[in-house]
C-alpha atoms as a PDB file:
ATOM      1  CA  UNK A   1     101.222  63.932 123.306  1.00  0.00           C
ATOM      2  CA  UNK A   2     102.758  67.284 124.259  1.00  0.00           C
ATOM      3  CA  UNK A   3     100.561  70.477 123.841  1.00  0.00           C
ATOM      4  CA  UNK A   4     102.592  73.460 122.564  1.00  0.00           C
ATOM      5  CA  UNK A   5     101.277  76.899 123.900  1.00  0.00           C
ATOM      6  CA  UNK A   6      99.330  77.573 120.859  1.00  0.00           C
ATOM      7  CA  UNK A   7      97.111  74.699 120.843  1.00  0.00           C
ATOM      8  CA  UNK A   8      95.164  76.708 123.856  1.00  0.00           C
ATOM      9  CA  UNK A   9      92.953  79.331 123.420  1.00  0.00           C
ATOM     10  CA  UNK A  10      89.581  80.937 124.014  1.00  0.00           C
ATOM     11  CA  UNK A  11      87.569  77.526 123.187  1.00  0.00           C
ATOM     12  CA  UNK A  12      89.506  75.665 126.121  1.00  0.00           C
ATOM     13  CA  UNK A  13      89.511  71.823 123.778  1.00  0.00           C
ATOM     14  CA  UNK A  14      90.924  69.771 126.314  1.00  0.00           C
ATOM     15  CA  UNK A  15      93.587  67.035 125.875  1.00  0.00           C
ATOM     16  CA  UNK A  16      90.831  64.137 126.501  1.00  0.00           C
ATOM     17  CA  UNK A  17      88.814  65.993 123.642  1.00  0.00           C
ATOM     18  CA  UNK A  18      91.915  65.939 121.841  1.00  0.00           C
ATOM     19  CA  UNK A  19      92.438  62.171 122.874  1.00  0.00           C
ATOM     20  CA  UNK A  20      88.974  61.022 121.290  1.00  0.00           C
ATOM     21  CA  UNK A  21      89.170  62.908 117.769  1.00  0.00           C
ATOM     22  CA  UNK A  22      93.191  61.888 117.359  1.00  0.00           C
ATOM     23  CA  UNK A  23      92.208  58.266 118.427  1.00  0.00           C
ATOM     24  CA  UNK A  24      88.483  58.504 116.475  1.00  0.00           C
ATOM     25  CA  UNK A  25      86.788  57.272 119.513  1.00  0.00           C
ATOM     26  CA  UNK A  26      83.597  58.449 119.134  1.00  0.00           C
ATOM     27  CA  UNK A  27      83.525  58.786 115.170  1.00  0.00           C
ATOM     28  CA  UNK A  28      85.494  58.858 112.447  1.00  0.00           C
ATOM     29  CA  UNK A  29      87.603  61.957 111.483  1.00  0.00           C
ATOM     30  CA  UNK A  30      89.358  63.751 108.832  1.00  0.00           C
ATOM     31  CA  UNK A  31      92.756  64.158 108.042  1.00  0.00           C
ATOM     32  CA  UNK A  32      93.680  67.122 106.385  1.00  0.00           C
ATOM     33  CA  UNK A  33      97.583  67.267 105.460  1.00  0.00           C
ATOM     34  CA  UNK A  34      99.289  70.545 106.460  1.00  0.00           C
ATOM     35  CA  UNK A  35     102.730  71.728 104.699  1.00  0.00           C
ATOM     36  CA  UNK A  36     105.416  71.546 106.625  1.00  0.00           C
ATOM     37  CA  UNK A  37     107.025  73.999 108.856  1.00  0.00           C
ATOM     38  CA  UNK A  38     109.998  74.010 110.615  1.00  0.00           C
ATOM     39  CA  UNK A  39     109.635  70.150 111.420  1.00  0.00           C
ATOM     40  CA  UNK A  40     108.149  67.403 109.969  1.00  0.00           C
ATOM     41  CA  UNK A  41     104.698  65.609 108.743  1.00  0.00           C
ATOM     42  CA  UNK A  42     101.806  68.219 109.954  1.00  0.00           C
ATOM     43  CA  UNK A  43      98.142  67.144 109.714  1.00  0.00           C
ATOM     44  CA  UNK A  44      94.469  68.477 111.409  1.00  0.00           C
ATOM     45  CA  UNK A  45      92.225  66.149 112.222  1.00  0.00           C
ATOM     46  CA  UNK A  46      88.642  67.236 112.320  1.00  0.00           C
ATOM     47  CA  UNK A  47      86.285  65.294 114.216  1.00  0.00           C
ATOM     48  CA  UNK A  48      83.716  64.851 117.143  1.00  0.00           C
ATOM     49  CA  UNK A  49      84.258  65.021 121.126  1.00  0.00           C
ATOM     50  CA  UNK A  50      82.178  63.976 124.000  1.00  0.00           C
ATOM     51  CA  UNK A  51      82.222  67.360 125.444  1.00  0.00           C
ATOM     52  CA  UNK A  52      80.785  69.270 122.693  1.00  0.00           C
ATOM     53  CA  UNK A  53      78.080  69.814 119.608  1.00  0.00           C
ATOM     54  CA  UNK A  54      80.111  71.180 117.456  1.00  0.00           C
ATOM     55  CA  UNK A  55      83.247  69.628 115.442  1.00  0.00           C
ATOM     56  CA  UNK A  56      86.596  70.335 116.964  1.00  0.00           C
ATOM     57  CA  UNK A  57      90.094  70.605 114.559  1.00  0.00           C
ATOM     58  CA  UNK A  58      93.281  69.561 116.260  1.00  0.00           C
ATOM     59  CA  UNK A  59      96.568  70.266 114.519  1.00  0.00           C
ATOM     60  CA  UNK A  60      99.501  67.409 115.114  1.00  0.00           C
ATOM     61  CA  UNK A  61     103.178  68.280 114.138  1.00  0.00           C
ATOM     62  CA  UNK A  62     106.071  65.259 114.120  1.00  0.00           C
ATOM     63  CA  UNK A  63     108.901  66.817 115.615  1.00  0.00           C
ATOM     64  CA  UNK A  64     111.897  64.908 115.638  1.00  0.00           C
ATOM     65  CA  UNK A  65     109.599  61.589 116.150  1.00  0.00           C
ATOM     66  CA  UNK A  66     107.426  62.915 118.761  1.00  0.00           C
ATOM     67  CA  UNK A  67     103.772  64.029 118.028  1.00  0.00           C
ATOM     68  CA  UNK A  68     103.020  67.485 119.342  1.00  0.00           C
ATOM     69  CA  UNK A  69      99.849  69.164 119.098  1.00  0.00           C
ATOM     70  CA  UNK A  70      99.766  72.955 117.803  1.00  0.00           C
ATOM     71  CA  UNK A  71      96.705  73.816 117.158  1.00  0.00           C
ATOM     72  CA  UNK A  72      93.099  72.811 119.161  1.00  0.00           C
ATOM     73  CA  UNK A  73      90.050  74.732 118.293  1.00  0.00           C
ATOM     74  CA  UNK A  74      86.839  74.998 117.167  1.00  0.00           C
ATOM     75  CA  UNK A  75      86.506  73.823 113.887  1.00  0.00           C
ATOM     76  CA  UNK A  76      86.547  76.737 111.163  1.00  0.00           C
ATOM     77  CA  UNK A  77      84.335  76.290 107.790  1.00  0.00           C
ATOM     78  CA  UNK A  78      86.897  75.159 105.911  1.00  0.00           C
ATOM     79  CA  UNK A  79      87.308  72.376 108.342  1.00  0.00           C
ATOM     80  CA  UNK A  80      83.531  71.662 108.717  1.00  0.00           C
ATOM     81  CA  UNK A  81      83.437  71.190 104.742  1.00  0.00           C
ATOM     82  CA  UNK A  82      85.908  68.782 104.487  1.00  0.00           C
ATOM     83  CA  UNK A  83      84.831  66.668 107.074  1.00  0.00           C
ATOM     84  CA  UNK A  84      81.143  66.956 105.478  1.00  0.00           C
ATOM     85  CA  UNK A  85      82.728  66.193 101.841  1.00  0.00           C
ATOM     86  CA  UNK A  86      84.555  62.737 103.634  1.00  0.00           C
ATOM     87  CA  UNK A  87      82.413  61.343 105.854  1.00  0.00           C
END
């Protein structure tokens, strides 16, 4: 998947990090739908990596058929009580 600039920041979630909560490779995750933007279907997924305790959010975009990543952080609250209310 291609990374747009905004998916990095200060808590440095790596594409491999990315990798295992996209492909649930540790755990399950959660899929929160987005609204749209500019593109098409948008959607974080919250979920566990190897590299880290705490859960990590990644935000996927389907632009023009290809899945981009926007968004990699830390998970926020919000996040971390919706993956505690589905899993």
């Amino acid at each position: 998947m291609r990374r747009l600039p905004s998916s990095y920041n200060s808590h440095d979630v790596s594409d491999v990090e990315i990798d295992e909560v996209f492909s649930e490779a540790l755990q399950s995750c959660v899929e929160i739908p987005l609204r749209p933007r500019d593109h098409g279907e948008r959607v974080l997924y919250v979920g566990f990596t190897s590299e880290r305790v705490s859960l990590v959010e990644v935000g996927i975009e389907d632009q023009y058929g290809e899945l981009v990543v926007f968004h990699a952080r830390e998970a926020t609250a919000a996040s971390v009580r919706a993956y505690k209310r589905e899993v």
